[in-house]
C-alpha atoms as a PDB file:
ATOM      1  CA  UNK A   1      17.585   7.677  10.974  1.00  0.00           C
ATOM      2  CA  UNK A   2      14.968   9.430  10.123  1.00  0.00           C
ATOM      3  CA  UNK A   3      12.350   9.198   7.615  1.00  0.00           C
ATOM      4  CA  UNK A   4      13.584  11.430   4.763  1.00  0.00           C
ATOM      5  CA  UNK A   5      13.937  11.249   1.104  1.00  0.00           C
ATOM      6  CA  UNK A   6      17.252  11.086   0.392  1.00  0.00           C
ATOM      7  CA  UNK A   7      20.509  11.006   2.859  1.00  0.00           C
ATOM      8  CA  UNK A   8      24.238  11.073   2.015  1.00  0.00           C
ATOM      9  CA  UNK A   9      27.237  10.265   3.282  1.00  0.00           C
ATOM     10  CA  UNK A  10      30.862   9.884   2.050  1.00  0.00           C
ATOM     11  CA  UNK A  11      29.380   6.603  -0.326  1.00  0.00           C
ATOM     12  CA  UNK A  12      27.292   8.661  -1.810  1.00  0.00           C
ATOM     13  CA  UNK A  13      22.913   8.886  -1.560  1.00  0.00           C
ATOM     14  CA  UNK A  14      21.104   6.694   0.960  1.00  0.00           C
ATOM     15  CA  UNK A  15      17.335   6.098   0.227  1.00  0.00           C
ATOM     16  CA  UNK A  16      15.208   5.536   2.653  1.00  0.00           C
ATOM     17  CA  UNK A  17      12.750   3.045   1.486  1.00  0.00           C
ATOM     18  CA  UNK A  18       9.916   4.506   3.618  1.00  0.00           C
ATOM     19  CA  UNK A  19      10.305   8.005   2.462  1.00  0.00           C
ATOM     20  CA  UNK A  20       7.105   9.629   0.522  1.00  0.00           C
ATOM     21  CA  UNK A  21       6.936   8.787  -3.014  1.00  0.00           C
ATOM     22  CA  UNK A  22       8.475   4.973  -2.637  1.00  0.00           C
ATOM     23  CA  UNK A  23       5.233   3.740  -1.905  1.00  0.00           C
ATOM     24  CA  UNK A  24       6.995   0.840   0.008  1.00  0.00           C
ATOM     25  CA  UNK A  25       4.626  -0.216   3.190  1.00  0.00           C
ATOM     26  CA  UNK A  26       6.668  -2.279   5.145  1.00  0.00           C
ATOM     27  CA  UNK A  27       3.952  -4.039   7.344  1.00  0.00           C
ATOM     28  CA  UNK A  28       4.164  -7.583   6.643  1.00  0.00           C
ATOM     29  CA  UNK A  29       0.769  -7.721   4.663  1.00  0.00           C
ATOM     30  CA  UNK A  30       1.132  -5.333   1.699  1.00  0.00           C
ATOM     31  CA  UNK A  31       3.139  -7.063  -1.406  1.00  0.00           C
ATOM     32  CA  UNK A  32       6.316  -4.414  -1.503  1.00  0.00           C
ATOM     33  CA  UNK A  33       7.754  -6.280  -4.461  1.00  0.00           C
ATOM     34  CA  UNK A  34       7.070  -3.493  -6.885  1.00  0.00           C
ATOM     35  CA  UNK A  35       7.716  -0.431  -5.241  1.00  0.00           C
ATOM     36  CA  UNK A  36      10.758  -1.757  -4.106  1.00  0.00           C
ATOM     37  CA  UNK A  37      12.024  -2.651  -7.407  1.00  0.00           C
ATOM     38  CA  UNK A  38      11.269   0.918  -8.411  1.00  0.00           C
ATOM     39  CA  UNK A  39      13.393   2.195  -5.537  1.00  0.00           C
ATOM     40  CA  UNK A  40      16.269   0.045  -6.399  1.00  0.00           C
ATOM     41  CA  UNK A  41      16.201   1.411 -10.235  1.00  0.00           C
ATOM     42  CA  UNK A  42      16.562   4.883  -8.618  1.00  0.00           C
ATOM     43  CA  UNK A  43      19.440   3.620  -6.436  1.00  0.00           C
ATOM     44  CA  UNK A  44      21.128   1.857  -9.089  1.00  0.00           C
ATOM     45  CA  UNK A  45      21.121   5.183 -11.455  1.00  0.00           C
ATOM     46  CA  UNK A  46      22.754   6.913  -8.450  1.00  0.00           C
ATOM     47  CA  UNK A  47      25.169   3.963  -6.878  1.00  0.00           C
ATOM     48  CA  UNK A  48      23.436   4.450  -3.762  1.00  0.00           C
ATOM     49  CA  UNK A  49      22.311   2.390  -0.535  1.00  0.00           C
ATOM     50  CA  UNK A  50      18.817   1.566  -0.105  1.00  0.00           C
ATOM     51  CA  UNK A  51      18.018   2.137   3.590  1.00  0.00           C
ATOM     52  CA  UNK A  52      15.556  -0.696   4.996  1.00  0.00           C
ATOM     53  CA  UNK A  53      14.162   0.757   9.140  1.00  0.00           C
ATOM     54  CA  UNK A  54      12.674  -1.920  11.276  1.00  0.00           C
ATOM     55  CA  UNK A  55       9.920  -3.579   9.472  1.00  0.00           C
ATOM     56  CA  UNK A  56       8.567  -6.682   6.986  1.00  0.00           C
ATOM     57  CA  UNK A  57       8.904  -6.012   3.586  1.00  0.00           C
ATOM     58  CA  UNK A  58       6.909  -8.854   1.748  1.00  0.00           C
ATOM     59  CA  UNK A  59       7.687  -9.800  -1.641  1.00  0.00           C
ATOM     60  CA  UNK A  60       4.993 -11.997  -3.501  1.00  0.00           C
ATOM     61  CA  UNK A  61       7.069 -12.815  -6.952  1.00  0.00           C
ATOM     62  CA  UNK A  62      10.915 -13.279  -7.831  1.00  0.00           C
ATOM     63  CA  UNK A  63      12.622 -10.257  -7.317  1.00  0.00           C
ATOM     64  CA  UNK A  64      16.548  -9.413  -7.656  1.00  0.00           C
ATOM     65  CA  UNK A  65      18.804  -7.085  -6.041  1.00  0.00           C
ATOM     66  CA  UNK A  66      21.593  -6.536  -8.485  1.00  0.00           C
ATOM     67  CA  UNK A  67      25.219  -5.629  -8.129  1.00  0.00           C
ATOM     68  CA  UNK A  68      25.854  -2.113  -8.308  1.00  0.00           C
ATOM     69  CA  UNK A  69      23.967  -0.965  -5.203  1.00  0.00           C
ATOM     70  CA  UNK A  70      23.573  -1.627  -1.383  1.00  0.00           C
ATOM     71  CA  UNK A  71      21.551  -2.550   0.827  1.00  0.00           C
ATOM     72  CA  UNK A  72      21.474  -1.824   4.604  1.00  0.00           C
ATOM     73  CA  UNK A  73      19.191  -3.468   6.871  1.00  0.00           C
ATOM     74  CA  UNK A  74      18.335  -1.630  10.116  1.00  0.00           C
ATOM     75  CA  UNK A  75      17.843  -4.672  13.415  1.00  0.00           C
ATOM     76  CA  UNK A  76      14.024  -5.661  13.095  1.00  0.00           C
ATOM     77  CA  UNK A  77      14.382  -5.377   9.184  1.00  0.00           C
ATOM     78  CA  UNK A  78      12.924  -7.911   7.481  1.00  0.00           C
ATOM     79  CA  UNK A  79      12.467  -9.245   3.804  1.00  0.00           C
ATOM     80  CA  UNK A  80       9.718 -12.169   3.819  1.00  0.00           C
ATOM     81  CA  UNK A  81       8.889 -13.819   0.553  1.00  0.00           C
ATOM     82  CA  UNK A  82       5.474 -15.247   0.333  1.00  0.00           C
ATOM     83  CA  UNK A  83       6.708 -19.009  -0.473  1.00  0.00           C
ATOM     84  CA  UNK A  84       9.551 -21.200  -0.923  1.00  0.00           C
ATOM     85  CA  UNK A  85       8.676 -20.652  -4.399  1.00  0.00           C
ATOM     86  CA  UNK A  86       9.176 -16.585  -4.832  1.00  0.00           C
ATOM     87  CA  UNK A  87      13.014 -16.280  -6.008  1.00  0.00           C
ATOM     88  CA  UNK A  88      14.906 -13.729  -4.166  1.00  0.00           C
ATOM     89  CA  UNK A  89      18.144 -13.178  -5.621  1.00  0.00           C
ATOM     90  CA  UNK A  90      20.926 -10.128  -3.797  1.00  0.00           C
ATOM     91  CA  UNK A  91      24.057  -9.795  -5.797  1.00  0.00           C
ATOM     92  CA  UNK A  92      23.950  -6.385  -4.300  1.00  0.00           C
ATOM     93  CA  UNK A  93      25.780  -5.792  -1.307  1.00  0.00           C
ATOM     94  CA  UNK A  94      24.656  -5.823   2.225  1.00  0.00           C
ATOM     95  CA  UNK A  95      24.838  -4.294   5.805  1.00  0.00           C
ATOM     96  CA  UNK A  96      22.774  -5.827   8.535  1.00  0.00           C
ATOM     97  CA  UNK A  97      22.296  -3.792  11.724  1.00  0.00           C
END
């Protein structure tokens, strides 16, 4: 898939979390936490699927994925919290590649 802003498909838009204007890194090192909850707003306001390509997506503080959106993972896709301690909730819900 490539890197574009915003795909759709029968479900309706796909966002790519890499596209410009995310600001979601995706290299294991940078804290995505915030960008990503900013992409999952816009995806929520659209019932959308937030697209995740092959990469580590860190997230340094509790974070939730509500219901009301999706999330597919693309193989090599990876969510890594910093600690046991760091919360991640998904109600949303999800396709693994």
């Amino acid at each position: 898939m490539p890197v574009s802003d915003v795909l759709f498909d029968k479900g309706g838009a796909i966002y790519n979390v890499l596209a410009s204007g995310y600001s979601i890194i995706g290299d294991g090192s940078t804290d995505d936490r915030n960008a990503i909850n900013t992409l999952v707003n816009t995806t929520m306001a659209q019932k959308g699927t937030a697209y995740f390509p092959p990469g580590t997506y860190r997230i340094a503080s509790n974070m939730t994925f509500p219901a009301g959106i999706s999330l597919e993972f693309a193989p090599g896709a990876v969510l890594k919290a910093d600690a046991a301690s760091v919360d991640v909730q998904i109600s949303s819900v999800v396709k693994a590649g």
